[in-house]
Protein backbone atom coordinates (compact mmCIF):
# COMPACT_ATOMS: atom_id res chain seq x y z
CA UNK A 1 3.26 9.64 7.06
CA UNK A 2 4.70 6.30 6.52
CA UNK A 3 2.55 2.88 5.94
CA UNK A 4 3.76 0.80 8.43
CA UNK A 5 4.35 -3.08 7.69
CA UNK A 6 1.85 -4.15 10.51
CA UNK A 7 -0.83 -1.95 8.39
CA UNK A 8 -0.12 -3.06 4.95
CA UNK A 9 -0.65 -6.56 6.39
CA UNK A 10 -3.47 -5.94 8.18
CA UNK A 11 -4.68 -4.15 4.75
CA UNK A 12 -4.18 -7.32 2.79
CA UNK A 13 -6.01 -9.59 5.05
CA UNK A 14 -8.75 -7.69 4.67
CA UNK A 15 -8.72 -7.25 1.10
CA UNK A 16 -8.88 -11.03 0.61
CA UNK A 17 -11.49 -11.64 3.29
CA UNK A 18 -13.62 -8.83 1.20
CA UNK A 19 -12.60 -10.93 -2.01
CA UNK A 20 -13.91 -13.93 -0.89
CA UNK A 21 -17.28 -12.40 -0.05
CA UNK A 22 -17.54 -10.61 -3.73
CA UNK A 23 -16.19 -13.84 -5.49
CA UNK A 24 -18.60 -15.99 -3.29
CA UNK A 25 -17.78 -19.92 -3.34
CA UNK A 26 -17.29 -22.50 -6.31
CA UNK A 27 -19.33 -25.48 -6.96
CA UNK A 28 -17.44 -29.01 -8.00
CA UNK A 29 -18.70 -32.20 -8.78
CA UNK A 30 -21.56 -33.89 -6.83
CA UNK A 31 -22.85 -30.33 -5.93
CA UNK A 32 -19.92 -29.66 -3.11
CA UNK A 33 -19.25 -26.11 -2.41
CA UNK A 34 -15.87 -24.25 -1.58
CA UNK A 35 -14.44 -21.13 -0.85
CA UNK A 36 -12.14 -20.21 -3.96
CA UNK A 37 -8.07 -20.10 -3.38
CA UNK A 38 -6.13 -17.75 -2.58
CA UNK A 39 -4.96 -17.99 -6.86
CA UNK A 40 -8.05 -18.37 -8.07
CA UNK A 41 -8.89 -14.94 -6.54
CA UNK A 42 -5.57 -13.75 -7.50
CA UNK A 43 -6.53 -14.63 -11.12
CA UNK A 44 -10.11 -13.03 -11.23
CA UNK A 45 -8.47 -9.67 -9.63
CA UNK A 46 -5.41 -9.81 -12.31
CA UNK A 47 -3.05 -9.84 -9.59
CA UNK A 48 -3.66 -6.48 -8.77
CA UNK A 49 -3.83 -5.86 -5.23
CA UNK A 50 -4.38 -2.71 -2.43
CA UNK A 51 -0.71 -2.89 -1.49
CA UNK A 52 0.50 -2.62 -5.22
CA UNK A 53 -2.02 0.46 -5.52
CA UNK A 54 -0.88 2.56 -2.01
CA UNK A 55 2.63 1.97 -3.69
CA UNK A 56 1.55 3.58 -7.05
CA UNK A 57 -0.11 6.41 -5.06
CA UNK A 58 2.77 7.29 -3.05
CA UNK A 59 4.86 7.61 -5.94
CA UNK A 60 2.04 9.38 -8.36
CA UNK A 61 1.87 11.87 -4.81
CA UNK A 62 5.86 12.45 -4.97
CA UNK A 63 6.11 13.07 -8.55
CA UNK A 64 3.24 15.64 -8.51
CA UNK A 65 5.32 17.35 -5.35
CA UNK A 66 8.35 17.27 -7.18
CA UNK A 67 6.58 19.15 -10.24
CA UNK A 68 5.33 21.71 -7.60
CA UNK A 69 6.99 25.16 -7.68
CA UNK A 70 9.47 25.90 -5.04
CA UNK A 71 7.16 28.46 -3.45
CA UNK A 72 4.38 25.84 -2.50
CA UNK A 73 4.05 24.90 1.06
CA UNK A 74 3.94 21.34 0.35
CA UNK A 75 6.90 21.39 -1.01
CA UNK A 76 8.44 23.32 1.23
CA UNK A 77 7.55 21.48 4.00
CA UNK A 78 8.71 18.22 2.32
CA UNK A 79 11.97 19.89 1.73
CA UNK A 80 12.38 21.22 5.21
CA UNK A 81 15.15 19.88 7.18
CA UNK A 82 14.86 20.14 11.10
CA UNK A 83 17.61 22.02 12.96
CA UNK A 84 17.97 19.29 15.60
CA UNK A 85 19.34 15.77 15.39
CA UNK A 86 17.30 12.66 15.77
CA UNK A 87 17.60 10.83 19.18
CA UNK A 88 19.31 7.32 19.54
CA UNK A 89 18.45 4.36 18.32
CA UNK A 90 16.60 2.71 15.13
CA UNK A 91 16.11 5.68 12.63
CA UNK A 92 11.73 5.47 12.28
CA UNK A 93 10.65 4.63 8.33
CA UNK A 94 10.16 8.05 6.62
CA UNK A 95 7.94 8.63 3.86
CA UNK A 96 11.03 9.23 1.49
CA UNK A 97 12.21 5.54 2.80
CA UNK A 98 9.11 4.37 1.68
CA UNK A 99 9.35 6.45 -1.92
CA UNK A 100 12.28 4.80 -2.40
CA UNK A 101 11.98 1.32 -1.69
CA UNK A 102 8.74 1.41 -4.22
């Protein structure tokens, strides 16, 4: 199943809302406290992030398919081609899509 855009945003916003509550705030001068930045947090994580991850997943997941032998259902169901043609309009994102664009 395809990640849609809508999700991975969703995903993100809720990564750095969970950020900010591990990181917790920052005192400055005179004893005032903020909420880090959106860098600063990038910079304690190492700029690794949950949408950089569910990319490297996807394409860990389609190289350990492609090693599969040809006799696996997984495979075979990801090399199945349906008999009937898709109906009009926008072509949906497929997983392969997806594979590709990472």
């Amino acid at each position: 199943m395809a990640v849609k855009h809508g999700s991975l945003k969703k995903l993100s916003v809720f990564e750095w809302k969970i950020l900010r509550k591990i990181f917790g705030t920052t005192m400055e001068a005179n004893d005032i406290m903020r909420i880090k930045t959106n860098k600063e947090l990038d910079a304690l994580i190492k700029h690794r992030n949950i949408i950089n991850y569910v990319k490297v997943q996807r394409l860990s997941w389609f190289g350990h398919i492609n090693r599969m032998p040809e006799t696996n259902t997984v495979k075979r169901t990801h090399k199945w081609k349906p008999f009937t043609g898709r109906p009009a309009g926008r072509p949906k994102s497929r997983w392969e899509d997806n594979v590709r664009n990472d």
